[in-house]
C-alpha atoms as a PDB file:
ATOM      1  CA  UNK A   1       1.995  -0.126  -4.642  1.00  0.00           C
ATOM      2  CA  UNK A   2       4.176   0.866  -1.503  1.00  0.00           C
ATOM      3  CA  UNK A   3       5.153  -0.285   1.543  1.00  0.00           C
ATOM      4  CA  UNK A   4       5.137   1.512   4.648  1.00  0.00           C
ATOM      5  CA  UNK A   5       7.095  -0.217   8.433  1.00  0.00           C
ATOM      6  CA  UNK A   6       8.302   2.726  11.288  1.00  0.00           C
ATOM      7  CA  UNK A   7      11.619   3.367  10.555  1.00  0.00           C
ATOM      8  CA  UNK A   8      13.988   1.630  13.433  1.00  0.00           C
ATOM      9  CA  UNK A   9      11.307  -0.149  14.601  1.00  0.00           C
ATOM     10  CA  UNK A  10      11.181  -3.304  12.599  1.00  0.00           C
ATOM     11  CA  UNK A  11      11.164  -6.661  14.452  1.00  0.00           C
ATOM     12  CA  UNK A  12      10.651 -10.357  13.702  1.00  0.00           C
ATOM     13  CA  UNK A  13       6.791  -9.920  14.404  1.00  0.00           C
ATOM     14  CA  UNK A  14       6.687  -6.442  12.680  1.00  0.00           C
ATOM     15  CA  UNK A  15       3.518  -5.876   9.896  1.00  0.00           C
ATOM     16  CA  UNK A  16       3.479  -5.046   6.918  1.00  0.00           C
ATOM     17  CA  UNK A  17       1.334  -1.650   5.749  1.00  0.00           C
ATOM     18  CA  UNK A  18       0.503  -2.186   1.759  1.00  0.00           C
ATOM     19  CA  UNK A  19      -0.954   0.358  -0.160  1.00  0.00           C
ATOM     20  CA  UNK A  20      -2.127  -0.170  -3.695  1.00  0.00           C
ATOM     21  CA  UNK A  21      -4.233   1.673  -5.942  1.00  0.00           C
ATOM     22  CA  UNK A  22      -6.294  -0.639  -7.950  1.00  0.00           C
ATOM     23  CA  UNK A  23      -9.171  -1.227  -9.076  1.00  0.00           C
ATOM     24  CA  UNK A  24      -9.227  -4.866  -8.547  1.00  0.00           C
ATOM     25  CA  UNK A  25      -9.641  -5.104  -4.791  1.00  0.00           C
ATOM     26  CA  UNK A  26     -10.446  -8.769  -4.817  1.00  0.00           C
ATOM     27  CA  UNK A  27      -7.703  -9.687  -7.159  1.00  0.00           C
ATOM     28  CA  UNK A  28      -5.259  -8.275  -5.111  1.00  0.00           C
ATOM     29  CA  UNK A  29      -6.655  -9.826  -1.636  1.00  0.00           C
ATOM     30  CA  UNK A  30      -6.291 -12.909  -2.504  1.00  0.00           C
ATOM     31  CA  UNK A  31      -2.824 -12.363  -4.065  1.00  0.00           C
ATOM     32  CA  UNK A  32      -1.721 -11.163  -0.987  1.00  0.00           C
ATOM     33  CA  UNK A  33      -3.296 -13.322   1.233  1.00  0.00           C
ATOM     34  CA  UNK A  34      -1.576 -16.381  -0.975  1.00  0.00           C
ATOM     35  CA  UNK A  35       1.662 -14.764  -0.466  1.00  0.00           C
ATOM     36  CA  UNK A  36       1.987 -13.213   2.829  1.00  0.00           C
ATOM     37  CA  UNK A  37       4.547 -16.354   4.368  1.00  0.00           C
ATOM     38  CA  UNK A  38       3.994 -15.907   7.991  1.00  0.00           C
ATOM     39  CA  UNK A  39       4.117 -11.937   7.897  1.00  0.00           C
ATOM     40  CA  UNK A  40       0.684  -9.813   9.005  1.00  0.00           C
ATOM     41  CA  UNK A  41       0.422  -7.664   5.861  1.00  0.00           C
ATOM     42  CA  UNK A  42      -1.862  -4.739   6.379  1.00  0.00           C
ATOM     43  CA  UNK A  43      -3.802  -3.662   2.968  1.00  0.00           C
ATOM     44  CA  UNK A  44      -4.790  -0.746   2.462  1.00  0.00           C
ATOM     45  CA  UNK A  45      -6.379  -0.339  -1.155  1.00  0.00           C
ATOM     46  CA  UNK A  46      -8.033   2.961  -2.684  1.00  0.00           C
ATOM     47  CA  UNK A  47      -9.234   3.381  -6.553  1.00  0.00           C
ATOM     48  CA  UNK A  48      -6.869   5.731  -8.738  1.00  0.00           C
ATOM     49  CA  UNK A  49      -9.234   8.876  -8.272  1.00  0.00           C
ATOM     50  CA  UNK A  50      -9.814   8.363  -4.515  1.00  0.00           C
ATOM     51  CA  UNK A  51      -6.098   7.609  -3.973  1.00  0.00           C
ATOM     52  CA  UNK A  52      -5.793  12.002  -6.032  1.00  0.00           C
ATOM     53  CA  UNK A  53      -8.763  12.746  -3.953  1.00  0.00           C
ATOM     54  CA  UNK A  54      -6.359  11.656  -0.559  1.00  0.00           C
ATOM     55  CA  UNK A  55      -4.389  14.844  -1.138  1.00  0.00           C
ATOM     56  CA  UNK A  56      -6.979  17.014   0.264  1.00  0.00           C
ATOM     57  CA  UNK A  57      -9.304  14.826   2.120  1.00  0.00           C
ATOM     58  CA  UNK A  58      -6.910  13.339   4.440  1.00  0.00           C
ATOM     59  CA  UNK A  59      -3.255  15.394   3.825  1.00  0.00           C
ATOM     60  CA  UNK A  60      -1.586  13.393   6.668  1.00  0.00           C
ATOM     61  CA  UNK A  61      -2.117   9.717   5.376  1.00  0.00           C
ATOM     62  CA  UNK A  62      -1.065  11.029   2.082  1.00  0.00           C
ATOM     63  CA  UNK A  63       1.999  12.715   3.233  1.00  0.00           C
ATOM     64  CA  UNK A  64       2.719   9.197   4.657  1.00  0.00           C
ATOM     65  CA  UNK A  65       1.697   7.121   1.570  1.00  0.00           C
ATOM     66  CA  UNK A  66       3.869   9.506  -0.296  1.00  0.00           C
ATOM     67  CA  UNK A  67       7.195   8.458   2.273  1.00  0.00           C
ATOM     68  CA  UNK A  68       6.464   4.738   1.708  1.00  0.00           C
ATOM     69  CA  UNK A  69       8.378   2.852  -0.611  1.00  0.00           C
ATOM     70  CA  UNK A  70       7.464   2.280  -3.857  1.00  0.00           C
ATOM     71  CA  UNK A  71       7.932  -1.746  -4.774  1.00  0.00           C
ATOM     72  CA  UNK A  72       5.890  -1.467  -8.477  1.00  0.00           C
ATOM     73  CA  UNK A  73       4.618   1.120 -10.557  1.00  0.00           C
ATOM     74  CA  UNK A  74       2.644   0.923 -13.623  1.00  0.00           C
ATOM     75  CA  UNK A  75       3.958   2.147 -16.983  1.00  0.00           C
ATOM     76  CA  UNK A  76       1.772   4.586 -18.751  1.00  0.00           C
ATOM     77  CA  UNK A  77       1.681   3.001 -22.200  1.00  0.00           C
ATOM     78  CA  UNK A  78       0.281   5.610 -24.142  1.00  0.00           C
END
């Protein structure tokens, strides 16, 4: 999960860009779309082996997934 807004150019009416990897798509819609308080949240969810895949099919969103900020990260439990 990460969150991506153009540095410096944050404002009042500003969206949000989400990214998650997930495999629960719906889950997290409506999570989000409970929570979003007034702000335009973008999501933007890909499945744990297309999110790997990213890397070489499309370098540049990746690069820019990979500058967001992370807000939670699963623990490998193993």
């Amino acid at each position: 999960l990460c969150i991506s807004q153009s540095p410096g150019e944050n404002t009042k009416d500003s969206d949000i860009d989400l990214f998650v990897v997930t495999n629960a798509f719906q889950e997290i819609e409506k999570i989000i779309k409970n929570s979003s308080k007034g702000k335009i949240i973008q999501l933007i969810a890909r499945t744990p082996l297309k999110y790997i895949e990213m890397e070489k099919t499309d370098p540049i969103f990746y690069a820019e997934i990979e500058r967001g900020i992370v807000l939670w990260e699963a623990k490998d439990e193993s």
